[in-house]
Protein backbone atom coordinates (compact mmCIF):
# COMPACT_ATOMS: atom_id res chain seq x y z
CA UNK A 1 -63.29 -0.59 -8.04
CA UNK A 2 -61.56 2.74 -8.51
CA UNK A 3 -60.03 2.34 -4.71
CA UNK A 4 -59.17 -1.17 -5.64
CA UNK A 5 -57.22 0.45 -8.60
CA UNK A 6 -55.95 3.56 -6.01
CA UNK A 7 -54.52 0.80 -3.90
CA UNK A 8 -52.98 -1.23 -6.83
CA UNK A 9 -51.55 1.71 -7.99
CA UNK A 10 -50.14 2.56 -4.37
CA UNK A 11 -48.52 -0.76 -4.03
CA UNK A 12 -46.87 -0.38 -7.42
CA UNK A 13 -45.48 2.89 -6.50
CA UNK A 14 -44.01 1.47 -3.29
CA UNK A 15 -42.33 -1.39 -4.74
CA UNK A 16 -40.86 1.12 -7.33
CA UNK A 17 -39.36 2.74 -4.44
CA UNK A 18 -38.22 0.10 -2.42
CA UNK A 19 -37.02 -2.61 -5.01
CA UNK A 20 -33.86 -0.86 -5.40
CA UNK A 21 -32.99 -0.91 -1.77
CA UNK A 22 -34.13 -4.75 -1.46
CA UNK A 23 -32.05 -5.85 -4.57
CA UNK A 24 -29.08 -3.85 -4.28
CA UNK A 25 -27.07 -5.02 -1.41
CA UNK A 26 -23.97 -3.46 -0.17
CA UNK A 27 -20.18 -3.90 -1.69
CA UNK A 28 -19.30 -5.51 1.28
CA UNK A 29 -22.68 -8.15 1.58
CA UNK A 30 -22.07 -8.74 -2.06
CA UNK A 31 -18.39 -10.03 -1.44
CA UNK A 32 -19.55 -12.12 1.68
CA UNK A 33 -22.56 -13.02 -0.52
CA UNK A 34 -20.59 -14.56 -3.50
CA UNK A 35 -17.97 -15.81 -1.09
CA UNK A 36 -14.93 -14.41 -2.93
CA UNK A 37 -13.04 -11.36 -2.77
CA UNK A 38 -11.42 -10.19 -6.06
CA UNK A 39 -8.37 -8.55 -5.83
CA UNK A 40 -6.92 -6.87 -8.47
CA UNK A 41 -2.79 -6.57 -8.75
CA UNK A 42 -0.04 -6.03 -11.54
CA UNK A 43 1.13 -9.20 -13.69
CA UNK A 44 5.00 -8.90 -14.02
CA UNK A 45 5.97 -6.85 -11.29
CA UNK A 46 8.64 -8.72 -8.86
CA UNK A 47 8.34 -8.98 -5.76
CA UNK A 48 5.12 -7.65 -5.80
CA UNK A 49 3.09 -9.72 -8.01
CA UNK A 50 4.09 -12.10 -10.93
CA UNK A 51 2.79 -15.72 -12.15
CA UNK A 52 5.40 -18.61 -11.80
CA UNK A 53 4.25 -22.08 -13.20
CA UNK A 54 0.76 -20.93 -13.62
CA UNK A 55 0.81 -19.43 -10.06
CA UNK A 56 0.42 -15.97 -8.92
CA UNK A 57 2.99 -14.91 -6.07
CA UNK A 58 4.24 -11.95 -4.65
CA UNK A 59 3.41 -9.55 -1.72
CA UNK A 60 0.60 -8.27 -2.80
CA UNK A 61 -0.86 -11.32 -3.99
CA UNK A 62 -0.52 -12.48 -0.42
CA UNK A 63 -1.81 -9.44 1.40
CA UNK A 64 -5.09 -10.44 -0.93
CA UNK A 65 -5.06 -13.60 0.03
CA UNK A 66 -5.19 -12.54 3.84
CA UNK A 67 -7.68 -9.89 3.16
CA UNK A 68 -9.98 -12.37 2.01
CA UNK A 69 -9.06 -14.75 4.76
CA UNK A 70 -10.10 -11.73 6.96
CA UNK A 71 -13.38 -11.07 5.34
CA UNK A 72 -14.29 -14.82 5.57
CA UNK A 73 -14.30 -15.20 1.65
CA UNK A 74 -12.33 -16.90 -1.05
CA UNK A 75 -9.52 -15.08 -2.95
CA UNK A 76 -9.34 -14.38 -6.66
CA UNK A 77 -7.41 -12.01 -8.74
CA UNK A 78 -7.03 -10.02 -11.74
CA UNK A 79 -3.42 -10.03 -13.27
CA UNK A 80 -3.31 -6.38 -14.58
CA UNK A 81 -0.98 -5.66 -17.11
CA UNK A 82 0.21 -1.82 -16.73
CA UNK A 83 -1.02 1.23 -18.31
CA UNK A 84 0.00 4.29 -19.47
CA UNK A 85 -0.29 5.71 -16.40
CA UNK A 86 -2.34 4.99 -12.25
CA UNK A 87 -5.60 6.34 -13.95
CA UNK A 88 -5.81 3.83 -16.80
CA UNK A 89 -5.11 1.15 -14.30
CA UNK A 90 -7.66 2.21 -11.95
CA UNK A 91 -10.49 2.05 -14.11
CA UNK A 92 -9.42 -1.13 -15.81
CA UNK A 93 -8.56 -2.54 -12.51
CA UNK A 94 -11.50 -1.30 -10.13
CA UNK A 95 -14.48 0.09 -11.82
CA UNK A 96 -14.57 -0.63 -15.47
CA UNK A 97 -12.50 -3.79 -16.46
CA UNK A 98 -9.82 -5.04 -18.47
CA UNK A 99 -9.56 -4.02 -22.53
CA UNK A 100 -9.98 -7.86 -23.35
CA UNK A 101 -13.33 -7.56 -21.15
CA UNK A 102 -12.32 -9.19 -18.07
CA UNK A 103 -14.68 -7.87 -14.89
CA UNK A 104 -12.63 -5.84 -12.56
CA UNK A 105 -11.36 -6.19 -9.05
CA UNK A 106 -13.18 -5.56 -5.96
CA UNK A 107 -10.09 -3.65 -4.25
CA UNK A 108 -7.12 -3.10 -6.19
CA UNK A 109 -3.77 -3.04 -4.71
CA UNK A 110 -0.05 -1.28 -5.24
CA UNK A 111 -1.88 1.88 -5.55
CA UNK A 112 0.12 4.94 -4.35
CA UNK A 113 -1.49 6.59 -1.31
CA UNK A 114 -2.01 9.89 -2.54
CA UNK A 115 -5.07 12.35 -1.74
CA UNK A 116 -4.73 13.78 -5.58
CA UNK A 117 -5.00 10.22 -7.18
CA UNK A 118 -8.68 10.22 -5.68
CA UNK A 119 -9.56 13.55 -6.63
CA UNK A 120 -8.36 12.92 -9.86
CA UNK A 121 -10.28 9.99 -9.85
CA UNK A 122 -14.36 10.34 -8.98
CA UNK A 123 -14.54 6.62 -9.34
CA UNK A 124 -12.77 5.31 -7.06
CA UNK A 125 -11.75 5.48 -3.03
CA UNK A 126 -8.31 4.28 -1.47
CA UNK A 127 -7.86 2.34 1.27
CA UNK A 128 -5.34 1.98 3.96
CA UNK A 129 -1.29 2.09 2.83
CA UNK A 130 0.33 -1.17 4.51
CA UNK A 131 3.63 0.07 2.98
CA UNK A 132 6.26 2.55 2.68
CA UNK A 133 8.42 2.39 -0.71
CA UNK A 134 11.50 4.42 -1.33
CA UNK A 135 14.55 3.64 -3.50
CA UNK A 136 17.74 1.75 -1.48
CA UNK A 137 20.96 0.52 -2.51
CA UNK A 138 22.54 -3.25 -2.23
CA UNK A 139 26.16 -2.96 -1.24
CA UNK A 140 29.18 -4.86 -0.25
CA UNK A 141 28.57 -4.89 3.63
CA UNK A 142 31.97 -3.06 4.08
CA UNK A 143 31.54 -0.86 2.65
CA UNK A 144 27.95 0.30 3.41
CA UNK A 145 28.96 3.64 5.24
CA UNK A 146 30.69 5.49 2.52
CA UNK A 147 27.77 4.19 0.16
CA UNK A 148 25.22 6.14 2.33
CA UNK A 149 26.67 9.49 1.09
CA UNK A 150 27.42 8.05 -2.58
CA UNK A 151 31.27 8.91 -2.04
CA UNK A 152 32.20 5.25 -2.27
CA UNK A 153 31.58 5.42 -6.09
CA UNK A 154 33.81 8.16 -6.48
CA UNK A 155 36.14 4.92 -6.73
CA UNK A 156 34.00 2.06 -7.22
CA UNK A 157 31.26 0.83 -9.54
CA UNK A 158 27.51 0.76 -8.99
CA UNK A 159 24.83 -0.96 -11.49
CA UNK A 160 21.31 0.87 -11.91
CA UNK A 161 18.71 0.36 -14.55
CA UNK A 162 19.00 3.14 -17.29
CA UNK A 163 16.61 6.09 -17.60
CA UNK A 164 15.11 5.92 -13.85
CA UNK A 165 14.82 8.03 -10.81
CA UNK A 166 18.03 5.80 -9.10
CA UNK A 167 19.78 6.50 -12.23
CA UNK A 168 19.57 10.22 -12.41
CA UNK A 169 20.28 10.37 -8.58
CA UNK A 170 23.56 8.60 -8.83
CA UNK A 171 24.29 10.84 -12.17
CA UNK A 172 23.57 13.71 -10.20
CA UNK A 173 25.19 12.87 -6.82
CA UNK A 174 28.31 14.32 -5.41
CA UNK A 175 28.46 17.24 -8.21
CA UNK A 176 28.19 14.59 -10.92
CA UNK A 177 31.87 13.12 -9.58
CA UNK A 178 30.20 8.94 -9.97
CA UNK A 179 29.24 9.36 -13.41
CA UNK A 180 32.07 7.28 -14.85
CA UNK A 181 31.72 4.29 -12.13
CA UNK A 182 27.92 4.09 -12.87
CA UNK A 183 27.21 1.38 -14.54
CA UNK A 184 23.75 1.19 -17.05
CA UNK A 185 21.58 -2.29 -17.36
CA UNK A 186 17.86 -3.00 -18.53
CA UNK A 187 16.57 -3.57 -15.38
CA UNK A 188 16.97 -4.22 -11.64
CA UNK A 189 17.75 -8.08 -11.94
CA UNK A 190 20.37 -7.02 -14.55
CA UNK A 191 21.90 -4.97 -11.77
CA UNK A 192 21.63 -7.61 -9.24
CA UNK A 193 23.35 -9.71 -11.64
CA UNK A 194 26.25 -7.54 -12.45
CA UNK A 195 26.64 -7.38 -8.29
CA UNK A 196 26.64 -10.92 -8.03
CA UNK A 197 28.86 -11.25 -10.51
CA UNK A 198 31.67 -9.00 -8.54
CA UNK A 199 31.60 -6.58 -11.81
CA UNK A 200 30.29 -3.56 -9.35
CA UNK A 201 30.51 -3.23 -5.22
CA UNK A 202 26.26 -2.43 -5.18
CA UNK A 203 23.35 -1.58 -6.82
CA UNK A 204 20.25 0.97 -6.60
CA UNK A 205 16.68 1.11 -7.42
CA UNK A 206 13.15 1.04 -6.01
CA UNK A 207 13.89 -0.40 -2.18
CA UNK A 208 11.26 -3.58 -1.98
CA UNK A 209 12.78 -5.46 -5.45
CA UNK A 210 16.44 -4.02 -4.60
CA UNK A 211 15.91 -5.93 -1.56
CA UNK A 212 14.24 -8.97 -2.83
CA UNK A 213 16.95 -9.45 -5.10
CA UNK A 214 19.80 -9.11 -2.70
CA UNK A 215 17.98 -12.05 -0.60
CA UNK A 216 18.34 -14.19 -3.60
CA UNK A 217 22.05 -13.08 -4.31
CA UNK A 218 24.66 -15.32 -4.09
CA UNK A 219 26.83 -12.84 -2.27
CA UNK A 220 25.85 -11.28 1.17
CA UNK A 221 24.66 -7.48 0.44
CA UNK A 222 24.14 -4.72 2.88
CA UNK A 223 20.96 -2.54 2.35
CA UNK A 224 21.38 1.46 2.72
CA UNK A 225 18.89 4.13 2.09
CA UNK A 226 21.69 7.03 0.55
CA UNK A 227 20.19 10.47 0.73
CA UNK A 228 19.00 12.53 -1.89
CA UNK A 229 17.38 15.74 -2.91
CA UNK A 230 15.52 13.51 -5.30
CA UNK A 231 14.61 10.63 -2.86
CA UNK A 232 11.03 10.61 -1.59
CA UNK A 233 9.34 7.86 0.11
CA UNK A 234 5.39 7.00 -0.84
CA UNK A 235 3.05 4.99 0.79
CA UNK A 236 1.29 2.08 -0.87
CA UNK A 237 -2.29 0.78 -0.36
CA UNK A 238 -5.35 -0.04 -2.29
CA UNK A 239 -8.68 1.48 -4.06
CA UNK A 240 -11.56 0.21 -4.47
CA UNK A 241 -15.29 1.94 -6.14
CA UNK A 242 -16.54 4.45 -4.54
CA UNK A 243 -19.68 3.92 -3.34
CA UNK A 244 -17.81 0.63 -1.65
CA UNK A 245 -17.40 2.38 1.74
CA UNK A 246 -18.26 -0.64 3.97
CA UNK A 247 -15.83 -2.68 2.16
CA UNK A 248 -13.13 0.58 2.32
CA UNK A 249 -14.03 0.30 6.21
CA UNK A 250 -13.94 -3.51 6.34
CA UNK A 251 -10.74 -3.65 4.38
CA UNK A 252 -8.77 -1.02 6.27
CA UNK A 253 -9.40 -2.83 9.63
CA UNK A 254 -8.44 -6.02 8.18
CA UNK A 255 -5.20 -4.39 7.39
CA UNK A 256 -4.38 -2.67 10.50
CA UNK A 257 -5.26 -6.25 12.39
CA UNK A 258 -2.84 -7.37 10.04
CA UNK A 259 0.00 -5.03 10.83
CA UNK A 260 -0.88 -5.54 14.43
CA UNK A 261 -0.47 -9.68 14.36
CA UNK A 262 2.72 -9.23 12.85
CA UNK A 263 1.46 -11.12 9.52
CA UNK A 264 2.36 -7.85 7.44
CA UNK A 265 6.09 -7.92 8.47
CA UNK A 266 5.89 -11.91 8.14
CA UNK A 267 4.48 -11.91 4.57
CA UNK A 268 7.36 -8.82 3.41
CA UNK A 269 9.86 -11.03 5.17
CA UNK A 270 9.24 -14.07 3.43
CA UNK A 271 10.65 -12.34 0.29
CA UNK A 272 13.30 -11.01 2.14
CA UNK A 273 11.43 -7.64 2.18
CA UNK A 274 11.35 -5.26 5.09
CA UNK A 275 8.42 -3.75 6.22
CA UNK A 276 7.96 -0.45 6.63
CA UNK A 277 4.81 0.87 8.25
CA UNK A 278 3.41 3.97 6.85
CA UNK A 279 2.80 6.91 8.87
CA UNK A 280 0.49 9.06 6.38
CA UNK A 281 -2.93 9.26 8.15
CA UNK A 282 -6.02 9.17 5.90
């Protein structure tokens, strides 16, 4: 009796030990389990992401859509509203969940690709960049040259959206000579307006919606990248939780077969977007 109990008592503590591992199955055999990859991106954020009709489109909502594609899996998303700031979204996008209670992402994307946002972060890991952002200018395409050195707005007017990076750059540029030809809106499209309008020769702000909006101008626009003290470039990619390394590994081969197809630069295109691979190595 007592080695009946022994053995009882064995058994119990072995399928203590082991349950875990037999129940808990990997990030990535959980996706490919449920059959659906979801994909967390920003609601209201042209070209990127934004709903239409009941409809999610935008780049990144397409990149998701070809992750999932790539993983074998159906697509869904979470429309994140911004944050304060990259941290709030992170854990309301990829580990914790929405304030209303929604369940979050299994990879979030439009997350800058920066080594500190992880270490700042214990929650989460990032994934591959698939793009390089920077700030550009639309201009009259005769006048592209002298826009690449701001000196063209020494004499003509450029639109920019108040109180931002572009903004202070063109305040600041060329010993603060443009400040009378610079011309303040709420907003990129407002810009893009004003140009289309013929009320200013170009105008500046964060390079993939600068250049979505020229595509949809009625008037044909040249797209420079002036130079800056103040101009960085930063690579975009994705997080996801951290113990989700298969699915980190799974996802950043998915997106380098993408970049390699071509698909990447077709997707960017198709919003009149160029692509810019990044070079930052992880």
């Amino acid at each position: 009796m007592r080695a009946t109990i022994r053995a009882l008592c064995l058994f119990s503590a072995l399928c203590a030990v082991m349950a875990p591992r037999a129940i808990s199955a990997s990030p990535l055999l959980a996706v490919r389990s449920a059959g659906v990859l979801r994909v967390t991106v920003y609601r209201d954020y042209k070209p990127w992401s934004w709903e239409e009709n009941g409809v999610l489109k935008g780049i990144d909502v397409d990149i998701g859509a070809a992750l999932a594609k790539a993983l074998g899996v159906r697509i869904d998303y979470l429309a994140l509203r911004a944050d304060d700031n990259i941290n709030d979204d992170l854990r309301n996008g990829v580990w914790r969940g929405s304030v209303v209670g929604e369940p979050p992402g299994d990879v979030m994307l439009h997350v800058p690709h920066d080594a500190q946002i992880e270490a700042d972060n214990d929650k989460v890991k990032l994934t591959a960049p698939y793009q390089t952002e920077s700030l550009a200018m639309a201009v009259e395409p005769g006048k592209a040259e002298a826009a690449k050195d701001f000196s063209l707005f020494e004499k003509e007017k450029v639109a920019v959206d108040l109180g931002t990076l572009s903004d202070i750059i063109l305040l600041s540029a060329r010993d603060h000579k443009l400040v009378s030809n610079v011309i303040h809106v709420r907003g990129e499209s407002k810009a893009a307006e004003a140009y289309d309008k013929g009320e200013v020769v170009a105008f500046y702000g964060e390079s993939a919606l600068v250049e979505n909006l020229a595509h949809q101008a009625s008037r044909p626009a040249t797209i420079v990248y002036p130079a800056h003290r103040l101009v960085q470039t930063w690579p975009i990619g994705g997080a996801v939780k951290a113990d989700s390394i298969d699915l980190a590994d799974a996802l950043d081969k998915a997106i380098a077969d993408l970049a390699a197809s071509g698909e990447l630069k077709k997707i960017f295109a198709s919003y009149g977007v160029t692509w810019r691979p990044p070079t930052q190595e992880r």
